[in-house]
C-alpha atoms as a PDB file:
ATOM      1  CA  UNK A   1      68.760   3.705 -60.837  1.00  0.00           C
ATOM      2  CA  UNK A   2      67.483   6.574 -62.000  1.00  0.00           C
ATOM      3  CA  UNK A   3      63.683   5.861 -62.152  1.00  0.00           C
ATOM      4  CA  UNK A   4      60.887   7.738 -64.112  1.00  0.00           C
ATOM      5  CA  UNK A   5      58.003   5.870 -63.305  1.00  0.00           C
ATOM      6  CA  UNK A   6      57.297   3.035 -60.956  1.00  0.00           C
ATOM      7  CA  UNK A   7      58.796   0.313 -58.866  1.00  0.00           C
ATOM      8  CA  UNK A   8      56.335  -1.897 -57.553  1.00  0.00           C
ATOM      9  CA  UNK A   9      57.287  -4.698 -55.076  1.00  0.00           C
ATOM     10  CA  UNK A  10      54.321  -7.172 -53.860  1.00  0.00           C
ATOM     11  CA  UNK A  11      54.721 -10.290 -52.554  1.00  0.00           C
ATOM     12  CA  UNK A  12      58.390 -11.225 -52.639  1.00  0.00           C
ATOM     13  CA  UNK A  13      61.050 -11.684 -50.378  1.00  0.00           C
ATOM     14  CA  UNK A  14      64.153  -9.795 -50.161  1.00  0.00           C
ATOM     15  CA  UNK A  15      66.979 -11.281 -48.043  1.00  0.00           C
ATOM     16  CA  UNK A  16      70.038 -11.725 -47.184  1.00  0.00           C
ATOM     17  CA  UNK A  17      71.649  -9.246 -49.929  1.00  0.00           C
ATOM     18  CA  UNK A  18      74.992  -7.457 -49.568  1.00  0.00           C
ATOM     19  CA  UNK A  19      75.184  -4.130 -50.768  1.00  0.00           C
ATOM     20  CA  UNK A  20      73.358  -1.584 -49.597  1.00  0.00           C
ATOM     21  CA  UNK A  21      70.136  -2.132 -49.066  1.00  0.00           C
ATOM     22  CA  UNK A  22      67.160  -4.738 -50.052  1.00  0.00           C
ATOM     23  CA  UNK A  23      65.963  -2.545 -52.376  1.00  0.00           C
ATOM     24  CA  UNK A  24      67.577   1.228 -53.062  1.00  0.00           C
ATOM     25  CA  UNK A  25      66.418   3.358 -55.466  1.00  0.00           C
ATOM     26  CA  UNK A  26      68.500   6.586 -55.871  1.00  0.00           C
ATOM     27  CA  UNK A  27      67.008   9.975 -58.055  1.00  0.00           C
ATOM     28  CA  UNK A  28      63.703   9.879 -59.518  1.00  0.00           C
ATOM     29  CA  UNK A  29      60.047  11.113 -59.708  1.00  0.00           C
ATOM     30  CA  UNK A  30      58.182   7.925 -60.086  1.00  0.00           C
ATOM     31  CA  UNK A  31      56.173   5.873 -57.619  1.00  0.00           C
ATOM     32  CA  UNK A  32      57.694   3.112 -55.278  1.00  0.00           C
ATOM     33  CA  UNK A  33      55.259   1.071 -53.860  1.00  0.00           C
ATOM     34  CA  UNK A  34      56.416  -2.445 -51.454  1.00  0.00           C
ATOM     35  CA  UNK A  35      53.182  -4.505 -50.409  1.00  0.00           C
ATOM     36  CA  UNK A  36      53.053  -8.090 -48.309  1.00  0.00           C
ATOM     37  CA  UNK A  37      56.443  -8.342 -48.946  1.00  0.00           C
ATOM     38  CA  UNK A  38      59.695  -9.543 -46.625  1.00  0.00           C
ATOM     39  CA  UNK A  39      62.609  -7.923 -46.563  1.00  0.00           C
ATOM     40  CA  UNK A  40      64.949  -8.716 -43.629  1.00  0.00           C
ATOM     41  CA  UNK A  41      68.546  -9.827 -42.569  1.00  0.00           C
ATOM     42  CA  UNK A  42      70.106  -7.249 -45.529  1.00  0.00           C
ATOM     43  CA  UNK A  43      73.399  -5.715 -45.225  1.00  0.00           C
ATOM     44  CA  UNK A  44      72.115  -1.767 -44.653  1.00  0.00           C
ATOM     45  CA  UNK A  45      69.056  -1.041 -44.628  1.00  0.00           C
ATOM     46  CA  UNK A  46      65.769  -2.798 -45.369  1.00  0.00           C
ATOM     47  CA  UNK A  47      64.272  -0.116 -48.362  1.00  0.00           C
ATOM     48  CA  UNK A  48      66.553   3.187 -49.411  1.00  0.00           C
ATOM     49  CA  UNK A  49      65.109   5.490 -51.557  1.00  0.00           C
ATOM     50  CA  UNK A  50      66.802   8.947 -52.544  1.00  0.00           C
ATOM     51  CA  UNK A  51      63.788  10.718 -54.514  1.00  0.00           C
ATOM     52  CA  UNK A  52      62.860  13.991 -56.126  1.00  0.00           C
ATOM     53  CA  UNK A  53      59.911  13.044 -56.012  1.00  0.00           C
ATOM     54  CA  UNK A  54      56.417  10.908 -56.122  1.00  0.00           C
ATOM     55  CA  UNK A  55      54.934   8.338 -53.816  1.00  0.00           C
ATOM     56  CA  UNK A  56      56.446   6.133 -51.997  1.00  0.00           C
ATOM     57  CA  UNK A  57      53.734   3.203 -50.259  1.00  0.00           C
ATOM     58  CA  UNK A  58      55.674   0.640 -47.793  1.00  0.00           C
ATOM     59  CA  UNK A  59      52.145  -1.141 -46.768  1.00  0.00           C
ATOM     60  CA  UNK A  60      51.973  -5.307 -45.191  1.00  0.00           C
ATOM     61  CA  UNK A  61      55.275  -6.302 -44.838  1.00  0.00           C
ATOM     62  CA  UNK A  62      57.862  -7.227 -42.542  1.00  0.00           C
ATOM     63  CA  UNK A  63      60.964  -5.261 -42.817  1.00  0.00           C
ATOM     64  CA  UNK A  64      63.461  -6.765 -39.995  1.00  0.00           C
ATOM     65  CA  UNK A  65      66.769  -7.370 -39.051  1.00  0.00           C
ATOM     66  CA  UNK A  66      68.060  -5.407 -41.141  1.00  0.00           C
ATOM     67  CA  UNK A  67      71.664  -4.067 -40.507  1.00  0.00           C
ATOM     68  CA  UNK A  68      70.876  -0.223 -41.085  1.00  0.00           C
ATOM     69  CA  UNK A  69      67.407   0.854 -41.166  1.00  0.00           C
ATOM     70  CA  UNK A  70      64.173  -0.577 -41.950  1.00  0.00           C
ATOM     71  CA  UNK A  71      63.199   2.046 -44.265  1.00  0.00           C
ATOM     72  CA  UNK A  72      65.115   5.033 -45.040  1.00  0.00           C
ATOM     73  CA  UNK A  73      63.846   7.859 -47.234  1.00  0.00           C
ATOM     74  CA  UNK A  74      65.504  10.962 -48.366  1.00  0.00           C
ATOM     75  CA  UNK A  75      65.405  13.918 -50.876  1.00  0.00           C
ATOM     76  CA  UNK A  76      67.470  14.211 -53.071  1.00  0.00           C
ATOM     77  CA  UNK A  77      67.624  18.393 -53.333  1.00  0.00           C
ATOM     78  CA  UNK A  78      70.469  18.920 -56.425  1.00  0.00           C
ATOM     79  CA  UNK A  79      68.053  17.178 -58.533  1.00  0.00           C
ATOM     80  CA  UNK A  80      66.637  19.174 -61.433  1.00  0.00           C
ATOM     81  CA  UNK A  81      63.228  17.220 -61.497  1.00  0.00           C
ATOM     82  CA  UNK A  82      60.284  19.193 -60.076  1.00  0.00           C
ATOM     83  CA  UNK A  83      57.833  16.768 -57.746  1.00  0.00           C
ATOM     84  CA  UNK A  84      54.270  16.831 -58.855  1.00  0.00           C
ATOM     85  CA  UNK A  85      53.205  14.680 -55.546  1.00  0.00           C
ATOM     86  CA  UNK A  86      55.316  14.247 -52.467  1.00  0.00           C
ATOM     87  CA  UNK A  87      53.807  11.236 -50.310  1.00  0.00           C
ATOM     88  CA  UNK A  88      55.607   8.690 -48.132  1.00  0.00           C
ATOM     89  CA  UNK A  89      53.430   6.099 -46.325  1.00  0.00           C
ATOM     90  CA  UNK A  90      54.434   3.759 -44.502  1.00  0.00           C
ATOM     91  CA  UNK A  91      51.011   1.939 -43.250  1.00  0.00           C
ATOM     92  CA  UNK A  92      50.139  -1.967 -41.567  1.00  0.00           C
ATOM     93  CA  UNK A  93      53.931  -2.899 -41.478  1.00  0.00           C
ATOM     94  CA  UNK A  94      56.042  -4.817 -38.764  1.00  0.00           C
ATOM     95  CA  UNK A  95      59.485  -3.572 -38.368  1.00  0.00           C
ATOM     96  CA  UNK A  96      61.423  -4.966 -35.744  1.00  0.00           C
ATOM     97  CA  UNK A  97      65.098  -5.471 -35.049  1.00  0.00           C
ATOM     98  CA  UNK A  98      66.390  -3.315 -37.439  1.00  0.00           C
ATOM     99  CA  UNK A  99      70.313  -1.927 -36.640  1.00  0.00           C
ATOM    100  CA  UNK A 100      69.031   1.821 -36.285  1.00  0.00           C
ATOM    101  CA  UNK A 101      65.892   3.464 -37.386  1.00  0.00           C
ATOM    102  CA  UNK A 102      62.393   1.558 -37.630  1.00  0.00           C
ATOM    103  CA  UNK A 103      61.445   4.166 -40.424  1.00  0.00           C
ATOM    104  CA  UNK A 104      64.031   7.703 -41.487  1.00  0.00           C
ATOM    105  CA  UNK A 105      61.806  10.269 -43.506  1.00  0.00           C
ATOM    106  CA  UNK A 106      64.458  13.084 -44.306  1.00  0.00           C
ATOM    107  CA  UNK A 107      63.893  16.797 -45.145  1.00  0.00           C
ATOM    108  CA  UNK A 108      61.437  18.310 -47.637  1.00  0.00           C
ATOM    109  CA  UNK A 109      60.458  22.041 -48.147  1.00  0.00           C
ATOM    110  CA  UNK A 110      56.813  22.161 -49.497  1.00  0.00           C
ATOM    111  CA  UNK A 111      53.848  20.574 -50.056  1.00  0.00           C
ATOM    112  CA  UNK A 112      54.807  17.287 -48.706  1.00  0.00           C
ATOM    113  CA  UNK A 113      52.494  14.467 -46.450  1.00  0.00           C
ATOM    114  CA  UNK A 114      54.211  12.045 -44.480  1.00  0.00           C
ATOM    115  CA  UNK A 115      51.945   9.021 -42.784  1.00  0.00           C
ATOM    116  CA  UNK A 116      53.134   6.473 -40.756  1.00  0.00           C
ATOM    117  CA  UNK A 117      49.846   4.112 -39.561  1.00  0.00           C
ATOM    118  CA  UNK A 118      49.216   1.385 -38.027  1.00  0.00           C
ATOM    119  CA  UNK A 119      52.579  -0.336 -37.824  1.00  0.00           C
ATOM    120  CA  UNK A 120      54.376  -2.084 -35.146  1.00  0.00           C
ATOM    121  CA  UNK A 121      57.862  -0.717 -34.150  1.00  0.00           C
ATOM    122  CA  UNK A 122      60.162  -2.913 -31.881  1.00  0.00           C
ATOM    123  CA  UNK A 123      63.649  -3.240 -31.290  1.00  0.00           C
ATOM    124  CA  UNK A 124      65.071   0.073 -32.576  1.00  0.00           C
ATOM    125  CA  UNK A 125      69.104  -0.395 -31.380  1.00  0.00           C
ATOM    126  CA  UNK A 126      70.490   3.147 -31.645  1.00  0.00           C
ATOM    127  CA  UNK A 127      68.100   5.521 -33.217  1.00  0.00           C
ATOM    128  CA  UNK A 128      64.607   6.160 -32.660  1.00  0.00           C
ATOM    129  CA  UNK A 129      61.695   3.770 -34.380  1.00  0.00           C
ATOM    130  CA  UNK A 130      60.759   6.665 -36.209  1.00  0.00           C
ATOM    131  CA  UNK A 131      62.912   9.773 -36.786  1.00  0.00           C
ATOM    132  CA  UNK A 132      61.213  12.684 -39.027  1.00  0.00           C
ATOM    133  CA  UNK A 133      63.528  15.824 -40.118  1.00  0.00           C
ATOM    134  CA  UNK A 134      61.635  18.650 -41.169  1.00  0.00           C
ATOM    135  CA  UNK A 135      62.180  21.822 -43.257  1.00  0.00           C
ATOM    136  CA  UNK A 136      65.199  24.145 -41.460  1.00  0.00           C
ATOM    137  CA  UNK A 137      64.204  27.079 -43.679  1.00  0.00           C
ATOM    138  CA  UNK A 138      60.871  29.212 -43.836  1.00  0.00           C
ATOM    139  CA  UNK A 139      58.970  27.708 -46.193  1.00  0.00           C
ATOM    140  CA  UNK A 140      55.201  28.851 -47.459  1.00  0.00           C
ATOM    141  CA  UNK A 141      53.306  25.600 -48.027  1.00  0.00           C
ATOM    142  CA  UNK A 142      53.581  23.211 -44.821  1.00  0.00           C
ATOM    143  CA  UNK A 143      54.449  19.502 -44.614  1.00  0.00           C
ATOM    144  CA  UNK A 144      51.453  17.361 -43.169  1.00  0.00           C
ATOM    145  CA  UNK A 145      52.725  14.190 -40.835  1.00  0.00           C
ATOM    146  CA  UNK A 146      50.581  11.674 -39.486  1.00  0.00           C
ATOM    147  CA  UNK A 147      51.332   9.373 -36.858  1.00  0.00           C
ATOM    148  CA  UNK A 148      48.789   6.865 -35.483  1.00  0.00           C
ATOM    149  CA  UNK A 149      47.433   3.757 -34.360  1.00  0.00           C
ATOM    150  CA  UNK A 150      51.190   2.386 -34.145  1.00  0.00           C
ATOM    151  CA  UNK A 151      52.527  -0.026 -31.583  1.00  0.00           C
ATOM    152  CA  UNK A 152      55.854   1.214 -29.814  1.00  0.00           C
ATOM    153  CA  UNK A 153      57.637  -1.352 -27.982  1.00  0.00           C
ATOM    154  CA  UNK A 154      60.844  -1.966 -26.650  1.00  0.00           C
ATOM    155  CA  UNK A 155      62.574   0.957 -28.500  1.00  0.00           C
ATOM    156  CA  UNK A 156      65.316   3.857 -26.719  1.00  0.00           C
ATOM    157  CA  UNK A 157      63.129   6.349 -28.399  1.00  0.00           C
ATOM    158  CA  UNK A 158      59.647   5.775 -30.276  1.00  0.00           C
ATOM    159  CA  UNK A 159      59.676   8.829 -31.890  1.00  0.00           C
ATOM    160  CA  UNK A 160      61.952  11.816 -32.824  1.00  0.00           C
ATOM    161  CA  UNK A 161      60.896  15.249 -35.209  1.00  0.00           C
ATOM    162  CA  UNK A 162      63.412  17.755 -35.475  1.00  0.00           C
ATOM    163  CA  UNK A 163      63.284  20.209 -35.600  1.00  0.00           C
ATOM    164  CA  UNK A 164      59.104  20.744 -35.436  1.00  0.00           C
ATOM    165  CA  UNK A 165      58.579  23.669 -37.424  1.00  0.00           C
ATOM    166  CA  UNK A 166      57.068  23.977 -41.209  1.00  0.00           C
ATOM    167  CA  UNK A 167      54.790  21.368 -40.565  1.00  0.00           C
ATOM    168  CA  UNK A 168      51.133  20.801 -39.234  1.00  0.00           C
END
């Protein structure tokens, strides 16, 4: 629940599980990392993390057919805890099927990079494959996003950044 330092996920299988999401990690600083791992057919969404915080690395795996989203990430801003790196990748993963987003990257004001590489991205239902919300307020420091060498296919929308501001 409330993590402090890492969650680290490599090859397993996650399936089939009713509440929630595969794996959901709520409030913390530390470090999630998922590699060559499986996690499809979950009630909700594939990977949910609400952070304050740290690095979260979805790399080699298949997240599918999943009920909500393949990978949902989202800041937690009543938290107390002060970020000392704000990373999401998401790099070399298949995610296909999934009920609405491929990958959700909510808001962050600051320093922040957000990479999504060289992933496949099929089958979005409802929402884009990849929906990125950015910072509504001025803020001083930018967020960084990188998006390439993907493979967009068969989705309503591939892509979706709103609004496009505070970020480079």
């Amino acid at each position: 629940n409330n993590m402090r330092s890492m969650v680290h996920l490599m090859d397993s299988t996650v399936e089939r599980n009713s509440h929630g999401a595969g794996i959901a990690v709520w409030d913390g600083v530390g470090d999630v990392n998922v590699t060559r791992s499986v996690l499809r057919y979950n009630l909700g969404d594939g990977v949910n993390i609400t952070h304050a915080g740290g690095a979260r690395n979805v790399s080699y795996s298949d997240i599918s057919h999943n009920e909500g989203r393949g990978i949902a990430v989202w800041y937690n801003a009543t938290s107390s805890k002060t970020p000392l790196v704000q990373e999401t990748n998401v790099a070399y993963t298949i995610l296909t099927g999934n009920g609405e987003h491929g990958v959700f990257v909510g808001n962050f004001c600051g320093p922040a990079l957000v990479n999504i590489s060289g992933n496949t991205l099929t089958f979005a239902s409802l929402a884009p494959a990849l929906e990125i919300w950015s910072c509504r307020r001025r803020a001083s420091e930018l967020t960084t996003i990188q998006i390439g060498h993907n493979r967009w296919e068969e989705n309503r929308l591939a892509v979706v950044i709103q609004p496009l501001v505070n970020m480079k």
